[in-house]
Protein backbone atom coordinates (compact mmCIF):
# COMPACT_ATOMS: atom_id res chain seq x y z
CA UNK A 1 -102.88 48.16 -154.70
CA UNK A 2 -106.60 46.87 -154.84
CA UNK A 3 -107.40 47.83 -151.25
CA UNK A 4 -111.32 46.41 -152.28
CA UNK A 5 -110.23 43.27 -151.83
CA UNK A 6 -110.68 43.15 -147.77
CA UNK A 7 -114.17 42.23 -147.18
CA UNK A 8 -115.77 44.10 -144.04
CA UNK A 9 -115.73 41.16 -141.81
CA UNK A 10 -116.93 43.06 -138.73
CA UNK A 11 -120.51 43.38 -138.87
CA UNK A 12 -122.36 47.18 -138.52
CA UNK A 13 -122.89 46.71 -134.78
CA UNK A 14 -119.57 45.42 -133.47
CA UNK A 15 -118.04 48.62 -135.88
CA UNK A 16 -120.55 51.15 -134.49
CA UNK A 17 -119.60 49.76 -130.73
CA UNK A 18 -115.88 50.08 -131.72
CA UNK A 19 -116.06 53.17 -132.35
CA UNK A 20 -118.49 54.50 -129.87
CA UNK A 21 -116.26 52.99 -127.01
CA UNK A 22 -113.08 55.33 -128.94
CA UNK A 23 -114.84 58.26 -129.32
CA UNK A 24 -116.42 58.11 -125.55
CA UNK A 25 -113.10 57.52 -123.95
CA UNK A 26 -110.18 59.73 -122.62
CA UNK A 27 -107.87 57.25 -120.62
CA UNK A 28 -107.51 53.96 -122.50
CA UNK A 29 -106.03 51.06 -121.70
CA UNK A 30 -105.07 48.15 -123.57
CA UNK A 31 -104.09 44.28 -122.56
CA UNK A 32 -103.75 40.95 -123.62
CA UNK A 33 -103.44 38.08 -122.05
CA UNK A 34 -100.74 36.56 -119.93
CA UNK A 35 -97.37 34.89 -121.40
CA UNK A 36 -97.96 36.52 -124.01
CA UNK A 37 -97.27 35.18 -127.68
CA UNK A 38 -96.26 37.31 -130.80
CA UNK A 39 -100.19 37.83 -131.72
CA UNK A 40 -100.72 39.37 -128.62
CA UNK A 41 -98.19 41.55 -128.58
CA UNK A 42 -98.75 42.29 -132.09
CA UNK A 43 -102.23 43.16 -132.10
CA UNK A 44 -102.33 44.93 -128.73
CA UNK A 45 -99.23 47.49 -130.04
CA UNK A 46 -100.45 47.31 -133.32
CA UNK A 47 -103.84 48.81 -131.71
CA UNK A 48 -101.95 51.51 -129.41
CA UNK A 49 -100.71 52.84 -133.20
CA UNK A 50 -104.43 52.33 -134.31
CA UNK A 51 -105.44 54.91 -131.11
CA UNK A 52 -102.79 57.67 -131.74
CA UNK A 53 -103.51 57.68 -135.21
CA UNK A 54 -107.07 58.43 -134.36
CA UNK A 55 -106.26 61.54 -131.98
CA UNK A 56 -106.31 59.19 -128.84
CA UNK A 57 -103.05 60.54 -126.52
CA UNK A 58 -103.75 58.85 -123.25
CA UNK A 59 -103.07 55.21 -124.47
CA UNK A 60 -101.78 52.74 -122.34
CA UNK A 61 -100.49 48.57 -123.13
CA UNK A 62 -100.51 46.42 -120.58
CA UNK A 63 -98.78 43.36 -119.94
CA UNK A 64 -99.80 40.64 -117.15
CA UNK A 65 -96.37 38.89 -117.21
CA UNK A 66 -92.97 38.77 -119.12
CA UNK A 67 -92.82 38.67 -122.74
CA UNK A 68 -90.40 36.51 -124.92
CA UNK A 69 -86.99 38.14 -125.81
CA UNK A 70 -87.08 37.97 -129.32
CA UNK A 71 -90.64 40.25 -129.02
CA UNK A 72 -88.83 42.65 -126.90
CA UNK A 73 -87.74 44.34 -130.21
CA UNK A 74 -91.07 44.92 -131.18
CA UNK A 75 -92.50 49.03 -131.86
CA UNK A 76 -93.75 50.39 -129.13
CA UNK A 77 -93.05 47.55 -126.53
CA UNK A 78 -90.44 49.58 -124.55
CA UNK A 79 -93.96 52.00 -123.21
CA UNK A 80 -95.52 48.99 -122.15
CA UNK A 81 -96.40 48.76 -118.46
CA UNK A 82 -95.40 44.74 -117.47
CA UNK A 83 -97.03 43.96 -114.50
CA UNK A 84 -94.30 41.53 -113.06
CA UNK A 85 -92.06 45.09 -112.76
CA UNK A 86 -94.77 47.44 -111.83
CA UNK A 87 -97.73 45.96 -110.34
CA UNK A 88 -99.22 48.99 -108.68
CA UNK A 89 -99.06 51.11 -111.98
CA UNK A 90 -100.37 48.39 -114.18
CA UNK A 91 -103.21 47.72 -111.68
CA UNK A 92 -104.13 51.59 -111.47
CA UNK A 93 -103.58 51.99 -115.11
CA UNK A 94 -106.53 49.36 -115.83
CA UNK A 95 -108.71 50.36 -113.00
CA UNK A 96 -109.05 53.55 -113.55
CA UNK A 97 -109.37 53.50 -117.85
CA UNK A 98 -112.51 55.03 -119.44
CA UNK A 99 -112.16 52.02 -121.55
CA UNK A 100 -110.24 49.05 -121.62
CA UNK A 101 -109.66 47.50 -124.84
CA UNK A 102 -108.72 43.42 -124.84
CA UNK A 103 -106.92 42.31 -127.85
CA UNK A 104 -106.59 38.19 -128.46
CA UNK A 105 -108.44 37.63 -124.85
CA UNK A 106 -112.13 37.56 -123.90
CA UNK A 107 -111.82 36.37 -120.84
CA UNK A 108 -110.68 37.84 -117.75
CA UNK A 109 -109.31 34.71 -115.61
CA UNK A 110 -106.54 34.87 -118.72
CA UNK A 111 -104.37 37.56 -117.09
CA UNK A 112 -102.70 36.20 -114.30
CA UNK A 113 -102.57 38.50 -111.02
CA UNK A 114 -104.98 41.39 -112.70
CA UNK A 115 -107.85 38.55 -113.06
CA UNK A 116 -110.00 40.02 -110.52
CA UNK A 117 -109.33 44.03 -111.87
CA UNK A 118 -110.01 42.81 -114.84
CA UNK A 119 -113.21 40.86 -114.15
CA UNK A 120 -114.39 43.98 -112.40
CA UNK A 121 -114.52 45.74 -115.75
CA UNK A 122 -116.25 42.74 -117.49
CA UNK A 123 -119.21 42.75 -114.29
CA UNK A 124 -119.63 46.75 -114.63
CA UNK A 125 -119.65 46.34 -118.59
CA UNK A 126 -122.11 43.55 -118.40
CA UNK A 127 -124.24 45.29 -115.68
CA UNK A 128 -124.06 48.87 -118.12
CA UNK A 129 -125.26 46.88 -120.55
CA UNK A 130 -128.63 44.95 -119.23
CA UNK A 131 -129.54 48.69 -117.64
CA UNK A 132 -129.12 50.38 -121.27
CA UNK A 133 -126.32 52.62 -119.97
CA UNK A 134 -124.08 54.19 -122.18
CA UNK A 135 -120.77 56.34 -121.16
CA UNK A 136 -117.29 55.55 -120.16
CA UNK A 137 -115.32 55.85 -116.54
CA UNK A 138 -115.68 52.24 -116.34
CA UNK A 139 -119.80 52.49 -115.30
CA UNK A 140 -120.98 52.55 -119.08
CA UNK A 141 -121.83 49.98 -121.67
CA UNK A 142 -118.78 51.58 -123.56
CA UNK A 143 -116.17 50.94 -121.51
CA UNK A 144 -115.34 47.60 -123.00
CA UNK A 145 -113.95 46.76 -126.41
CA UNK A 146 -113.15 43.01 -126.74
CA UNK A 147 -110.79 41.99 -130.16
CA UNK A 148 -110.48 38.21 -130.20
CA UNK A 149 -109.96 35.49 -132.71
CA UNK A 150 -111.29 32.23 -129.80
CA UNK A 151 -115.07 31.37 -129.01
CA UNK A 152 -115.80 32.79 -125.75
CA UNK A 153 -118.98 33.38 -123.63
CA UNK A 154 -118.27 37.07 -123.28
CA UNK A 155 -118.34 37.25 -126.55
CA UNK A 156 -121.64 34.78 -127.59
CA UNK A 157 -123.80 36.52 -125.24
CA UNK A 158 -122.12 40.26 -126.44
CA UNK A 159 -122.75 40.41 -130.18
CA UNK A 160 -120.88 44.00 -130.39
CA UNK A 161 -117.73 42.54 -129.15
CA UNK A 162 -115.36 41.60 -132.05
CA UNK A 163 -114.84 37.62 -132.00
CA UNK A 164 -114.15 35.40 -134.95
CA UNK A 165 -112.88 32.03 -134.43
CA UNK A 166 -112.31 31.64 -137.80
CA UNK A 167 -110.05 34.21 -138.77
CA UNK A 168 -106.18 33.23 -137.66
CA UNK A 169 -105.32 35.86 -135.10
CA UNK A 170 -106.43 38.98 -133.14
CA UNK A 171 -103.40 41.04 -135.34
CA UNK A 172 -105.50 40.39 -139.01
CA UNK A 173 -108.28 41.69 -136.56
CA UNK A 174 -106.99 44.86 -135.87
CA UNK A 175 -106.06 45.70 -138.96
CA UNK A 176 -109.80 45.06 -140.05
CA UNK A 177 -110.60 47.24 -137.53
CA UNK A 178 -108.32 49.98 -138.37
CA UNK A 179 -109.61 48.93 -142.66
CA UNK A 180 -113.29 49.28 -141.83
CA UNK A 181 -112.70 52.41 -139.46
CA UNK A 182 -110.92 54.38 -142.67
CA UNK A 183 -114.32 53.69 -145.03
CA UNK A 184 -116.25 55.55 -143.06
CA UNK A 185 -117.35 59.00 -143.12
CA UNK A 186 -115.54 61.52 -141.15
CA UNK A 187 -118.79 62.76 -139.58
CA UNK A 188 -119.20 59.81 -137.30
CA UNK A 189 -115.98 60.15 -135.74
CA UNK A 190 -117.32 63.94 -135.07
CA UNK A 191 -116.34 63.35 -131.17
CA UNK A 192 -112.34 62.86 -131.80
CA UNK A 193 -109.68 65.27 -132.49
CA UNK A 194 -109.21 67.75 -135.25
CA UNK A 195 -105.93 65.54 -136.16
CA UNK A 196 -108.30 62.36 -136.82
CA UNK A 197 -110.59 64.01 -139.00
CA UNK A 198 -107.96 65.48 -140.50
CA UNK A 199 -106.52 62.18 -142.06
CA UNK A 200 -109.88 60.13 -142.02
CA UNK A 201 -110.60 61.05 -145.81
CA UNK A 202 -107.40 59.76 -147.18
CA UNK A 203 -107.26 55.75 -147.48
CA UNK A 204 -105.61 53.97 -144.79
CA UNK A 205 -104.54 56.44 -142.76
CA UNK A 206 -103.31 54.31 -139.64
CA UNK A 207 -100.87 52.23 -141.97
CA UNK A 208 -97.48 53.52 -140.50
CA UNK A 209 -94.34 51.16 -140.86
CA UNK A 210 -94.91 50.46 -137.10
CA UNK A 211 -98.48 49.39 -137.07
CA UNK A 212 -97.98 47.28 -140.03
CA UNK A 213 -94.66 45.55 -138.45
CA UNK A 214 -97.02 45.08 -135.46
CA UNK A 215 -99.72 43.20 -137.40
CA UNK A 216 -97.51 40.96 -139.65
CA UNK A 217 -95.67 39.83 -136.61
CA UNK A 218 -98.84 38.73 -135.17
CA UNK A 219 -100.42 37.33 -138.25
CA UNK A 220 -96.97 35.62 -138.92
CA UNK A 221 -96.10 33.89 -135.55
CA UNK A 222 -100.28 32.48 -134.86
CA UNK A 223 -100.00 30.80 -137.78
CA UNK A 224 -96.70 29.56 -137.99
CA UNK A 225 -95.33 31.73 -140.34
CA UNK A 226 -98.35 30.83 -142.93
CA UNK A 227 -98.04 26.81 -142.26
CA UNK A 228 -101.44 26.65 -140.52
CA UNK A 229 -104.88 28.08 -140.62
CA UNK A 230 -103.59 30.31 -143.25
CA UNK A 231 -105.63 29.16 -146.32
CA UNK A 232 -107.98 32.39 -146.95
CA UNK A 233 -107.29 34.60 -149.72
CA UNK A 234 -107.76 37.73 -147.92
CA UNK A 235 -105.15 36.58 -145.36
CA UNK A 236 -102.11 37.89 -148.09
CA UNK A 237 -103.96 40.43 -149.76
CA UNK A 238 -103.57 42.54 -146.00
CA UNK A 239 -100.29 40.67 -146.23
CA UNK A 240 -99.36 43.20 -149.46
CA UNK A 241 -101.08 46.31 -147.69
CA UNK A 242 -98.80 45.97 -145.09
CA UNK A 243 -95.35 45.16 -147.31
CA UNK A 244 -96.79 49.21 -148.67
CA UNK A 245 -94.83 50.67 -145.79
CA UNK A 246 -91.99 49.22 -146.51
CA UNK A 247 -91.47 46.57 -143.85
CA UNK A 248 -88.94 43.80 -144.46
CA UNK A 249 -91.15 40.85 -144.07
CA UNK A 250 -87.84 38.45 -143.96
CA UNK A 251 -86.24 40.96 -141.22
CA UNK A 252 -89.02 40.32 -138.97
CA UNK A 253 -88.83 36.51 -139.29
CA UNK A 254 -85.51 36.36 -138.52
CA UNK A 255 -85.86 38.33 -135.69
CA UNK A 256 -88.54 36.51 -133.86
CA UNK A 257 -87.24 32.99 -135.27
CA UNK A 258 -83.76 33.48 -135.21
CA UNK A 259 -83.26 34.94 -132.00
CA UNK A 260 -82.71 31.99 -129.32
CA UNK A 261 -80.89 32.06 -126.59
CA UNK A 262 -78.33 28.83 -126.45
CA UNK A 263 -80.50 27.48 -123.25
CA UNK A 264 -83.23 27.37 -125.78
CA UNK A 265 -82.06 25.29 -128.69
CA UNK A 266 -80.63 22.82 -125.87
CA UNK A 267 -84.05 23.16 -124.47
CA UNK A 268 -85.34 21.90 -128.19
CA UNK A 269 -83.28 19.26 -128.13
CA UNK A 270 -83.76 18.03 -125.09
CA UNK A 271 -87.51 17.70 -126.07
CA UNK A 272 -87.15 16.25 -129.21
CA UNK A 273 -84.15 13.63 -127.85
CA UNK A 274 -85.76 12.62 -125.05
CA UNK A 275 -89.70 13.80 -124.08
CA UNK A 276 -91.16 13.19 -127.46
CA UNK A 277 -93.26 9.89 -126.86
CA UNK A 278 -95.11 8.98 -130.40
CA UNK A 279 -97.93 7.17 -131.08
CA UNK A 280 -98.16 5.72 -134.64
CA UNK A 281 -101.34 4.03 -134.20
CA UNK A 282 -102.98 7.49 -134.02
CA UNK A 283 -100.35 9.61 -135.33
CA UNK A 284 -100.11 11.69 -132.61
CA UNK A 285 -97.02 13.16 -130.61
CA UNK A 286 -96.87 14.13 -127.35
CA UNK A 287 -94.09 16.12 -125.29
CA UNK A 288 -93.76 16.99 -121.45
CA UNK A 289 -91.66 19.77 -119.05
CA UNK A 290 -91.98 19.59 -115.52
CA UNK A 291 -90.79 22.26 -113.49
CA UNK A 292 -87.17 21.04 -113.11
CA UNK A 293 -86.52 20.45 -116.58
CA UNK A 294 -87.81 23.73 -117.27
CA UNK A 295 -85.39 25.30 -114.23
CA UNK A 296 -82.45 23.12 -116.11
CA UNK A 297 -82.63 25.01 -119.17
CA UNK A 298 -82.89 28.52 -117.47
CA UNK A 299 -86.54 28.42 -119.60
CA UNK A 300 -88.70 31.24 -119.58
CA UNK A 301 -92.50 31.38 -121.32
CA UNK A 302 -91.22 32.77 -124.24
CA UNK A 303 -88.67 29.71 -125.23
CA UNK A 304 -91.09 26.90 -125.20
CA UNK A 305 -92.90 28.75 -128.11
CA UNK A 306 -93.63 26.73 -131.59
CA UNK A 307 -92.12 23.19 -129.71
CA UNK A 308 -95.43 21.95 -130.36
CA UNK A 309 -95.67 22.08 -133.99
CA UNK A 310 -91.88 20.33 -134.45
CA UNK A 311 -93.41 16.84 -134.50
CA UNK A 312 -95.74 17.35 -137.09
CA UNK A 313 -92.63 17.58 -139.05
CA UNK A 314 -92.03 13.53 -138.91
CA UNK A 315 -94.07 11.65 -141.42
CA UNK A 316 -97.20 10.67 -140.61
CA UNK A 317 -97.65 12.25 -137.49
CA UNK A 318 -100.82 14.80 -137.63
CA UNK A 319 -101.68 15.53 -133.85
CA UNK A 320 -98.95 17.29 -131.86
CA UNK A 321 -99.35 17.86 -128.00
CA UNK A 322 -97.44 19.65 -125.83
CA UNK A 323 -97.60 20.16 -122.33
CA UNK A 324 -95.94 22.54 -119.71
CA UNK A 325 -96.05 22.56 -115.79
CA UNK A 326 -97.02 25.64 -114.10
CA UNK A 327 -97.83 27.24 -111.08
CA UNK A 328 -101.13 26.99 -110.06
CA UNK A 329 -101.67 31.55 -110.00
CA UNK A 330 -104.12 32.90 -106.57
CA UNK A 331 -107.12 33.33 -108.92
CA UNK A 332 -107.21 29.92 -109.69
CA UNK A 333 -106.46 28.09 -106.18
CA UNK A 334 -109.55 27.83 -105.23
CA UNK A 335 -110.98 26.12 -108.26
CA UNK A 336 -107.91 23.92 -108.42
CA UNK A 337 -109.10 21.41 -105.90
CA UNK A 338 -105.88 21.32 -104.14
CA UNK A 339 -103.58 20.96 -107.09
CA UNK A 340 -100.20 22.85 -106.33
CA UNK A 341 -99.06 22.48 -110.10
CA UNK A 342 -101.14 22.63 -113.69
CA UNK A 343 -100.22 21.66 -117.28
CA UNK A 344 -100.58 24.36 -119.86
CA UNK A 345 -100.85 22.46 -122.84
CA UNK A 346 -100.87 23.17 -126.31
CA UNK A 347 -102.90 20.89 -128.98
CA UNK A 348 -101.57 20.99 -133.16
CA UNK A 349 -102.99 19.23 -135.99
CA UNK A 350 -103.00 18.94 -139.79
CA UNK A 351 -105.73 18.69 -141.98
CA UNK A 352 -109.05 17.76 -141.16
CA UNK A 353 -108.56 16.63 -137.53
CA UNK A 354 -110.23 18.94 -134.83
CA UNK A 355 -108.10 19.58 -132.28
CA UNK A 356 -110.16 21.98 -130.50
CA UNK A 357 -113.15 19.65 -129.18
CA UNK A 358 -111.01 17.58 -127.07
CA UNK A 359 -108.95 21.00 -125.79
CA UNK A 360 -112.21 22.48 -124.98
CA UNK A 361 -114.37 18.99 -123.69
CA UNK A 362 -111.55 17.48 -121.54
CA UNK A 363 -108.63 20.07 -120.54
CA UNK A 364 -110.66 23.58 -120.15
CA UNK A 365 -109.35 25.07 -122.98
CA UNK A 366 -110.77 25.65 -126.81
CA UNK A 367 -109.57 27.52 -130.03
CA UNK A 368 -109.64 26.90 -133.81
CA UNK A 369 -109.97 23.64 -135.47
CA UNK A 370 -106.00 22.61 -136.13
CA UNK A 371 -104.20 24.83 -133.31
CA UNK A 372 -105.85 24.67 -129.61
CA UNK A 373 -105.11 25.19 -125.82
CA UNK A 374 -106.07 24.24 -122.50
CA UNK A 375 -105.19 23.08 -118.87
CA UNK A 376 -104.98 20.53 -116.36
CA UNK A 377 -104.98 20.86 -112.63
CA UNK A 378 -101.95 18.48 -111.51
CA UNK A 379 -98.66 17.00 -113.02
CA UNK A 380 -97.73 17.04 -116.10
CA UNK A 381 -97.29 13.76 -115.87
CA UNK A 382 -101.22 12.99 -114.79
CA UNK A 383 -101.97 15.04 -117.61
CA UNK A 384 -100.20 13.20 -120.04
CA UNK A 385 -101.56 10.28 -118.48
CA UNK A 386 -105.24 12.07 -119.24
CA UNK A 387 -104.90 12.38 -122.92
CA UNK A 388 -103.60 8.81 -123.48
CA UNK A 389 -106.41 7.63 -122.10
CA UNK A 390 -108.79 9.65 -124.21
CA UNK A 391 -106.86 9.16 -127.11
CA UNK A 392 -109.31 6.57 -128.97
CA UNK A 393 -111.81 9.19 -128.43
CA UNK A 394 -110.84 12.22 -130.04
CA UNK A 395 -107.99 11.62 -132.57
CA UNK A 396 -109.08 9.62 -135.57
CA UNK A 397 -107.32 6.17 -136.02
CA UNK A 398 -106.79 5.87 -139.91
């Protein structure tokens, strides 16, 4: 295997902060953000494997809310702490870190009840940083790692934090990290444990059947399994690194993909039967849940996961959107304006069409060029309502 062919994406500075941030830190802990899809699991497990491999034992994953089913399978998930089951513990857990690593999230409004704990980290990280401190316990400038694949401000104005919008998930991220972090010389890593600098000589020595299961099912499911923003080279050469271990590739996919409850193929059909409105003059697609269709189908987070790239299946249709009623979550009521529901909604293209200037310009959201998110405070209906008015703006009318 030609290992030389994975650039070193991450510059000097964010690798040097990386590692700084490991080797100053006890207690870690790790989280992603909430709902979380199969790149955030993947990367944030996949970086827990990264940790113990480097000497780390005090490693903690976090989750703000429930997971889907068909990721509960995943290595390592059963030691996660979910928030939803054990608030007090996952609150504590994050609090009280030396550092606090967040993998496919940069910002801290993204993790549903733990918002403000969270944001208390990013304040005291920020605030470390403009006084030149250095240190952990949560008072230091390295007592933050960020690992993100979405443009963020956290991340603009903090040039050490890891963010590339144009890689395709957090996962191929980590294992960059974890790449770059096995190149260098053992004497830099002087601060960890005899068991890391044991191993850091050899070549990839974090590349353990359960990291690399980790990291293909993140790279796998945020593109959609290689349909999307999957064109770079690279992208399958860490593909074959990870197949080294042995994984079963096909095993994984049919686990996450295969794996549906009945209430969630009914739910697929019910979308495609009767929400999907189509609009051929801009070949765009557009599906809506409310609440009570969501309640009809038993649906949790998890099952209304890849329903937004089904329509770009149909012929000539090249934006997909879909949208989702929610809850409007305490850290948000006050900037909701009085809104007791929001739409999370989910933006797909093909090709050349941006989708991400109209997530991030008109619904609060943002992310990479063909797959994009946001919100809307109301209905899902007023929502919808939103984007067909803006439609002649932002989708191109060929």
């Amino acid at each position: 295997m030609n290992y030389t062919a994975i650039s070193d994406k991450i510059s000097p500075l964010q690798l040097e902060h990386a590692m700084r941030c490991i080797c100053d830190a006890r207690s870690i802990a790790i989280i992603t953000h909430q709902n979380p899809d199969g790149d955030a699991m993947g990367s944030s497990l996949a970086m827990r494997y990264l940790l113990l491999a480097l000497g780390k034992t005090e490693v903690t994953n976090i989750v703000p809310t429930s997971f889907p089913d068909f990721l509960a399978w995943l290595p390592g998930v059963d030691q996660a702490i979910q928030y939803e089951q054990t608030p007090d513990a996952a609150a504590k857990a994050l609090r009280e870190a030396d550092l606090v690593i967040c993998t496919d999230l940069a910002e801290p409004g993204r993790v549903a009840a733990l918002s403000d704990v969270l944001a208390e980290r990013f304040d005291a990280y920020k605030a470390a940083g403009d006084a030149g401190l250095s240190g952990a316990s949560g008072k230091g400038a390295n007592s933050l790692l960020i690992i993100d694949h979405h443009l963020s401000s956290a991340c603009t104005e903090q040039p050490e934090q890891i963010a590339y919008p144009d890689i395709a998930s957090a996962s191929e991220l980590v294992f960059r990290l974890a790449y770059q972090f096995s190149k260098l010389d053992r004497a830099v890593f002087e601060p960890l444990s005899s068991r890391y600098r044991a191993v850091i000589g050899s070549d990839l020595f974090f590349l353990t059947p359960e990291f690399a299961t980790c990291i293909y099912a993140g790279m796998m499911t945020d593109t959609g399994n290689f349909s999307y923003n999957s064109c770079e080279p690279e992208m399958y050469n860490i593909v074959a690194i990870l197949l080294t271990t042995g994984i079963n590739k096909d095993a994984i996919y049919d686990r996450i993909f295969n794996a549906y409850s009945a209430d969630r193929v009914r739910l697929i059909g019910y979308c495609l039967y009767h929400k999907m409105k189509l609009f051929p003059e801009f070949h765009a697609a557009l599906i809506t849940l409310n609440r009570r269709e969501m309640y009809r189908f038993n649906a949790k987070s998890g099952d209304m996961e890849g329903i937004v790239n089904m329509p770009l299946q149909i012929k000539d249709i090249y934006y997909s959107v879909f949208m989702r009623e929610d809850k409007i979550p305490p850290h948000q009521q006050a900037e909701a304006g009085g809104a007791k529901v929001k739409a999370k909604i989910s933006f797909r293209s093909q090709g050349d069409r941006p989708v991400n200037k109209l997530a991030r310009e008109v619904f609060r959201g943002g992310g990479h060029m063909n797959a994009s998110g946001g919100e809307f405070f109301g209905s899902v209906d007023e929502a919808a309502q939103k984007f067909i008015e803006i439609m002649p703006k932002y989708l191109l009318k060929e």
